[in-house]
PDB file of N, CA and C in Angstrom:
ATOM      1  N   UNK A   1      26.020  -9.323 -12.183  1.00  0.00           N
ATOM      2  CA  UNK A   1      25.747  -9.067 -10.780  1.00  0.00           C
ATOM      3  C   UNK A   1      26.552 -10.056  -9.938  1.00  0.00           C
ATOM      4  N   UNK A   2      27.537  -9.353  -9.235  1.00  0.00           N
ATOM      5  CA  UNK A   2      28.002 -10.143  -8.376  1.00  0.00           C
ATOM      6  C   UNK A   2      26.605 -11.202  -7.199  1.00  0.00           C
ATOM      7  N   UNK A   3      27.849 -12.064  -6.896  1.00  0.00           N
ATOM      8  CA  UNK A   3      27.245 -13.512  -5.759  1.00  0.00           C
ATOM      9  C   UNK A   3      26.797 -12.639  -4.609  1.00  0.00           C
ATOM     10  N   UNK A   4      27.215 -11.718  -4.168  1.00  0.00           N
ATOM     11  CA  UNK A   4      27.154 -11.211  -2.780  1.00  0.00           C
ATOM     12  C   UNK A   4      25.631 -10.537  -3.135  1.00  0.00           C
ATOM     13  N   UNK A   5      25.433  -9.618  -4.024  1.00  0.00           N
ATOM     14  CA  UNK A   5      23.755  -9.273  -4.125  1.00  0.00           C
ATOM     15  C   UNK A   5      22.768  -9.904  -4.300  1.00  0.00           C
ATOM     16  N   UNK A   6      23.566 -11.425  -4.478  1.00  0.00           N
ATOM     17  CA  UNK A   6      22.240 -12.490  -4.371  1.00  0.00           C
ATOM     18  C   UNK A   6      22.449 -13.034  -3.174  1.00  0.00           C
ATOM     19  N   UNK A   7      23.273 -13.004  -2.700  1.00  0.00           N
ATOM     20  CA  UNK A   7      22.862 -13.402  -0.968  1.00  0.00           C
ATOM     21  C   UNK A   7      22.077 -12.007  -0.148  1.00  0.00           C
ATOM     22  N   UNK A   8      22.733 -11.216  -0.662  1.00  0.00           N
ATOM     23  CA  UNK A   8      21.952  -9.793   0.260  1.00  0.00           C
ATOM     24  C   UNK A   8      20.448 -10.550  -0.066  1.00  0.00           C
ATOM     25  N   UNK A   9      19.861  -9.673  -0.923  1.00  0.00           N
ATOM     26  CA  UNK A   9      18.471 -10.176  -1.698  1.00  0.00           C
ATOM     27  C   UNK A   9      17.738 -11.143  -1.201  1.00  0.00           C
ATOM     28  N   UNK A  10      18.678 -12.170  -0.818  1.00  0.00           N
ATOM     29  CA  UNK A  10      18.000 -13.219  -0.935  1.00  0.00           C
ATOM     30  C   UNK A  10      17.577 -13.103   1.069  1.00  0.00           C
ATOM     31  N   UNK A  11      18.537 -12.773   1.849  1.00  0.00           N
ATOM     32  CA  UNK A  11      18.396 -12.369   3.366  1.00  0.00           C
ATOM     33  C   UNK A  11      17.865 -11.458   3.038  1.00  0.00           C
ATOM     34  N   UNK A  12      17.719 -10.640   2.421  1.00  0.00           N
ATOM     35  CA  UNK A  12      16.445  -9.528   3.026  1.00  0.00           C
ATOM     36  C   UNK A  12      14.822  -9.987   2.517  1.00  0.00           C
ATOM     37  N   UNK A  13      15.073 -10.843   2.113  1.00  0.00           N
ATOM     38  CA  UNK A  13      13.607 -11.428   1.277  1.00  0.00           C
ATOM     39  C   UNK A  13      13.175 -12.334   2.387  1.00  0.00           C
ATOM     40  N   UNK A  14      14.576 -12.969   3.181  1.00  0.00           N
ATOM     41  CA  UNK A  14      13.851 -13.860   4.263  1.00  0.00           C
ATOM     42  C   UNK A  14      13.639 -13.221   5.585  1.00  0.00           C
ATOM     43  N   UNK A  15      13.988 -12.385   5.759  1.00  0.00           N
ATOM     44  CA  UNK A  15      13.881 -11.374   6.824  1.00  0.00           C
ATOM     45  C   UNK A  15      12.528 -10.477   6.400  1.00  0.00           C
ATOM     46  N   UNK A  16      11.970 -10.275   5.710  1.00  0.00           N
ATOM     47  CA  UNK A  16      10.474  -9.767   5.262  1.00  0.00           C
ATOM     48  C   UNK A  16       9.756 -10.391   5.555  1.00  0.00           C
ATOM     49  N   UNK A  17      10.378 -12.344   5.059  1.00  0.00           N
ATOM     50  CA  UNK A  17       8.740 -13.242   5.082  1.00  0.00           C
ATOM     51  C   UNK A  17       8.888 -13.358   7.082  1.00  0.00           C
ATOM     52  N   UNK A  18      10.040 -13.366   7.434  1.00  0.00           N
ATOM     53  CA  UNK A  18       9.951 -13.475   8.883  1.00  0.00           C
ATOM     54  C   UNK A  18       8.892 -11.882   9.498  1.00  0.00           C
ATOM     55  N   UNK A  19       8.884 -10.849   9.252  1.00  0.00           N
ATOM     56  CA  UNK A  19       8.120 -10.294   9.113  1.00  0.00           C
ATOM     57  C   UNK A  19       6.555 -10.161   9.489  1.00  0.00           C
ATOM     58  N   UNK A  20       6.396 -10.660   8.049  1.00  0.00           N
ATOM     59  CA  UNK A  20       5.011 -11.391   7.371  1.00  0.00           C
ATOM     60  C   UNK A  20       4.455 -12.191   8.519  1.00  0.00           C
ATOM     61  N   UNK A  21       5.603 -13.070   8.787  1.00  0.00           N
ATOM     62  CA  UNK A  21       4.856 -14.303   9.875  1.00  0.00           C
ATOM     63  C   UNK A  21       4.743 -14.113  11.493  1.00  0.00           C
ATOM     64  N   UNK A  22       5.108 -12.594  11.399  1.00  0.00           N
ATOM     65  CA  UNK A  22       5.254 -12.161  12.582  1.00  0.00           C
ATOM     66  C   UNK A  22       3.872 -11.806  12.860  1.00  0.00           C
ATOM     67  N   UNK A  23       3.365 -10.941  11.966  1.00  0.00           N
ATOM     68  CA  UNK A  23       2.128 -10.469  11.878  1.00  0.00           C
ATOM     69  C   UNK A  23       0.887 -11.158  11.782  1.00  0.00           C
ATOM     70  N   UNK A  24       1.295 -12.545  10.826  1.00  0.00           N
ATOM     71  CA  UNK A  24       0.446 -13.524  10.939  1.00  0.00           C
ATOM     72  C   UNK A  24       0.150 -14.249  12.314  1.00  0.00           C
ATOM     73  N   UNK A  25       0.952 -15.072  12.931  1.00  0.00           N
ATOM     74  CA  UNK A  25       0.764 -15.216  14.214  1.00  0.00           C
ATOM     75  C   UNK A  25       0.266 -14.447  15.214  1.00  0.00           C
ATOM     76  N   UNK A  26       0.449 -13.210  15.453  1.00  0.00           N
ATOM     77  CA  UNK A  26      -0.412 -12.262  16.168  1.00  0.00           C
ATOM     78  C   UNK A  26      -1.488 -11.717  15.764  1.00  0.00           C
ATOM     79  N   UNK A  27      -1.858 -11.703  14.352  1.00  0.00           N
ATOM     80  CA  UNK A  27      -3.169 -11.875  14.196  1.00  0.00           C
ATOM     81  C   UNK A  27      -4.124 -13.015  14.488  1.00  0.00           C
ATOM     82  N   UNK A  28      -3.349 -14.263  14.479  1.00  0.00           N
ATOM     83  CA  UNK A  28      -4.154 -15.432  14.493  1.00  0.00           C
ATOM     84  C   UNK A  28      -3.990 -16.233  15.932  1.00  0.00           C
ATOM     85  N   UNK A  29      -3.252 -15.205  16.592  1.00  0.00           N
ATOM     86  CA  UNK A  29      -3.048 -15.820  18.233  1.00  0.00           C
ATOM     87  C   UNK A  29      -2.335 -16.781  18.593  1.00  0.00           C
ATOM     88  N   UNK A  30      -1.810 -17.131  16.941  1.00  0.00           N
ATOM     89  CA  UNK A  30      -0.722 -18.565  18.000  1.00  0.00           C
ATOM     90  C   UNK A  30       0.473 -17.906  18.260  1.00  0.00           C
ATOM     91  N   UNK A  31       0.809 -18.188  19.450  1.00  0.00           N
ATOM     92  CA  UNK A  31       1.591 -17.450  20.176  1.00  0.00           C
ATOM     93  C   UNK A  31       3.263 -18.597  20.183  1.00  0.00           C
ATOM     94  N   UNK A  32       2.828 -19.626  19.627  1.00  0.00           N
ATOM     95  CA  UNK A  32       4.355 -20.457  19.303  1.00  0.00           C
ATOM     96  C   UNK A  32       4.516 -19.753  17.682  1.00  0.00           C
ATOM     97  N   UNK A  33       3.884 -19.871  17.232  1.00  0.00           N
ATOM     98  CA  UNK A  33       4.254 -19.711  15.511  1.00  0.00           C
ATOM     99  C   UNK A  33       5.427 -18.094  15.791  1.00  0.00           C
ATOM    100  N   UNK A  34       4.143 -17.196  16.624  1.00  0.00           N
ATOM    101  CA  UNK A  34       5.076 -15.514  16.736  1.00  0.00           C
ATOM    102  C   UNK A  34       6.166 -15.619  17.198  1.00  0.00           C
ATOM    103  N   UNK A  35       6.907 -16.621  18.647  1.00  0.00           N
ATOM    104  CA  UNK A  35       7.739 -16.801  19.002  1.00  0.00           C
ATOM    105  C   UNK A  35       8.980 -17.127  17.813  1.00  0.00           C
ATOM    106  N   UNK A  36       8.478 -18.525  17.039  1.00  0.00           N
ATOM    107  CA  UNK A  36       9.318 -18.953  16.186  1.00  0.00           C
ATOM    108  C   UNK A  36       9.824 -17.863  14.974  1.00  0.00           C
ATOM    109  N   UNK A  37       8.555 -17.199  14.811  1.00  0.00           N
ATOM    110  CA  UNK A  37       8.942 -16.082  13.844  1.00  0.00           C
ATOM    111  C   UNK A  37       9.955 -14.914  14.426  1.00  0.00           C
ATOM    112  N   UNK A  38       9.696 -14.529  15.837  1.00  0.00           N
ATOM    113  CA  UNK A  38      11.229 -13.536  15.776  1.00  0.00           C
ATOM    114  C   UNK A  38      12.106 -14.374  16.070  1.00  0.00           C
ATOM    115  N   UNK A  39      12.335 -15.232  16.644  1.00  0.00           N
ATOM    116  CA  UNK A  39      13.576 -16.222  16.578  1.00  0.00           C
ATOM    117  C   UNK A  39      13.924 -16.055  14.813  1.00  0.00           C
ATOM    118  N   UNK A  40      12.942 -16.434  13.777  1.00  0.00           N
ATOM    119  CA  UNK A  40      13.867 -16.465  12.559  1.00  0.00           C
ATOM    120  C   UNK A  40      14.269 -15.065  11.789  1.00  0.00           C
ATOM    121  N   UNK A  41      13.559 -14.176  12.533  1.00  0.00           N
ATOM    122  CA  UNK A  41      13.782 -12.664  11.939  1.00  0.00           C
ATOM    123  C   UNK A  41      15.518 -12.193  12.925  1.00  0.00           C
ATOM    124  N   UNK A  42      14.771 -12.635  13.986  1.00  0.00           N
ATOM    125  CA  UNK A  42      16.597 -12.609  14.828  1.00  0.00           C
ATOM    126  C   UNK A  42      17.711 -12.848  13.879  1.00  0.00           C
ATOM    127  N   UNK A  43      17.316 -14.172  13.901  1.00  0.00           N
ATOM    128  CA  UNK A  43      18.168 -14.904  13.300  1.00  0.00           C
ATOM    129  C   UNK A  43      18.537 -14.432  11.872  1.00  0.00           C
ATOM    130  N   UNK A  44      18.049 -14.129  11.206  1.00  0.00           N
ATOM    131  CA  UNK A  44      18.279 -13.259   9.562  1.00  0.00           C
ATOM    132  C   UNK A  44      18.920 -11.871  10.206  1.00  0.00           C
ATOM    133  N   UNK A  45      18.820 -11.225  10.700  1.00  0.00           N
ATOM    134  CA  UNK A  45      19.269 -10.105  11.679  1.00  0.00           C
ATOM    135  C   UNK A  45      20.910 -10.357  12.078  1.00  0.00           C
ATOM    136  N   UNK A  46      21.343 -11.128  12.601  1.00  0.00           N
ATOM    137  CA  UNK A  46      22.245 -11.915  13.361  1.00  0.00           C
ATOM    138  C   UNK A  46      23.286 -12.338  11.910  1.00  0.00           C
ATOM    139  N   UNK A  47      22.754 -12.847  10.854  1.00  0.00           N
ATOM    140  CA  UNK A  47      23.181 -13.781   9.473  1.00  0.00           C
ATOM    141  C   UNK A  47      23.275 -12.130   8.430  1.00  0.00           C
ATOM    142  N   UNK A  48      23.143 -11.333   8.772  1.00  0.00           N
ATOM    143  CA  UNK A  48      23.622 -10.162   8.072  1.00  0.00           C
ATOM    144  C   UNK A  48      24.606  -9.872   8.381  1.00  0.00           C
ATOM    145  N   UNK A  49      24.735  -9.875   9.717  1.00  0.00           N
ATOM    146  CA  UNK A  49      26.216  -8.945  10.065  1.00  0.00           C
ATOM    147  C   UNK A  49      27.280  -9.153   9.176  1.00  0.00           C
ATOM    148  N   UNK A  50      27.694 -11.005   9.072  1.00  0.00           N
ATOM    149  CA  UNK A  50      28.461 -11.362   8.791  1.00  0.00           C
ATOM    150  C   UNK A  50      28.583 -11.071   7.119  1.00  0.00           C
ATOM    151  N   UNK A  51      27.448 -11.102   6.349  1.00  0.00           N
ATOM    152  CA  UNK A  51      27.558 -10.842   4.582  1.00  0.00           C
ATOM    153  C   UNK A  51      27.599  -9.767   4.350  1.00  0.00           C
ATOM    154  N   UNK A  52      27.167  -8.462   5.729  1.00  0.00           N
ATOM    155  CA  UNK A  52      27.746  -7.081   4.929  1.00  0.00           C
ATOM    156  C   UNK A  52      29.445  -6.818   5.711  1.00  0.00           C
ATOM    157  N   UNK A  53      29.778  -7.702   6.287  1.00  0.00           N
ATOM    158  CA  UNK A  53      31.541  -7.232   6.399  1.00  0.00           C
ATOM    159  C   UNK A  53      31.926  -7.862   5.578  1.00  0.00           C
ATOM    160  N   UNK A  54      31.666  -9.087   4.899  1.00  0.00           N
ATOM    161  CA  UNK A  54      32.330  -9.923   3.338  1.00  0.00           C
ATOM    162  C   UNK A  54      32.036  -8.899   2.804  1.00  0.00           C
ATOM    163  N   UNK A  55      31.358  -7.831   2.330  1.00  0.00           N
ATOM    164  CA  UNK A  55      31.199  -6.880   1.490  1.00  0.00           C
ATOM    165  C   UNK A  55      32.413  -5.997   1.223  1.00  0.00           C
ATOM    166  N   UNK A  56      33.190  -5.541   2.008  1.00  0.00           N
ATOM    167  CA  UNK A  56      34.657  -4.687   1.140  1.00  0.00           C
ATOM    168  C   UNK A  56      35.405  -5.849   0.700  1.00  0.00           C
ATOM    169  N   UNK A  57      35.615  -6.832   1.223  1.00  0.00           N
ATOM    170  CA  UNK A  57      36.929  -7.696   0.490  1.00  0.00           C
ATOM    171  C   UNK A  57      36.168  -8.714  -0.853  1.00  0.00           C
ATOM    172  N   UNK A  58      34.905  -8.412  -1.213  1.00  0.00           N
ATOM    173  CA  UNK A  58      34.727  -8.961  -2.409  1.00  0.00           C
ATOM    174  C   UNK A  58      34.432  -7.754  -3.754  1.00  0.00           C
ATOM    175  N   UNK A  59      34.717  -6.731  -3.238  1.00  0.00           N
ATOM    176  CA  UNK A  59      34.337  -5.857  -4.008  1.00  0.00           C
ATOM    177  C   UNK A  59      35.914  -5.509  -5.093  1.00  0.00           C
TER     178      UNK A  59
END
């Protein structure tokens, strides 16, 4: 298995738990934790673009 499906994998695994903690915070009302959580789901969002265009020139 190529390096690049362990970076995919590994950003979409952190983009889930960002997710997760999205839901957690709005269940539990803290309203900094939810903030911080789409900031890091953004942010995993944002950190894809760039590993699926490395995707034709490592193939």
């Amino acid at each position: 298995m190529k390096l690049f499906y362990f970076e995919l994998i590994g950003l979409i695994c952190f983009f889930i738990s960002g997710l997760f903690f999205i839901v957690a915070g709005i269940r539990s009302g803290d309203y900094l934790s939810t903030i911080g959580s789409i900031v890091w789901t953004c942010a995993c969002v944002l950190w894809l673009f760039p590993v699926l265009s490395r995707r034709n020139s490592e193939w």
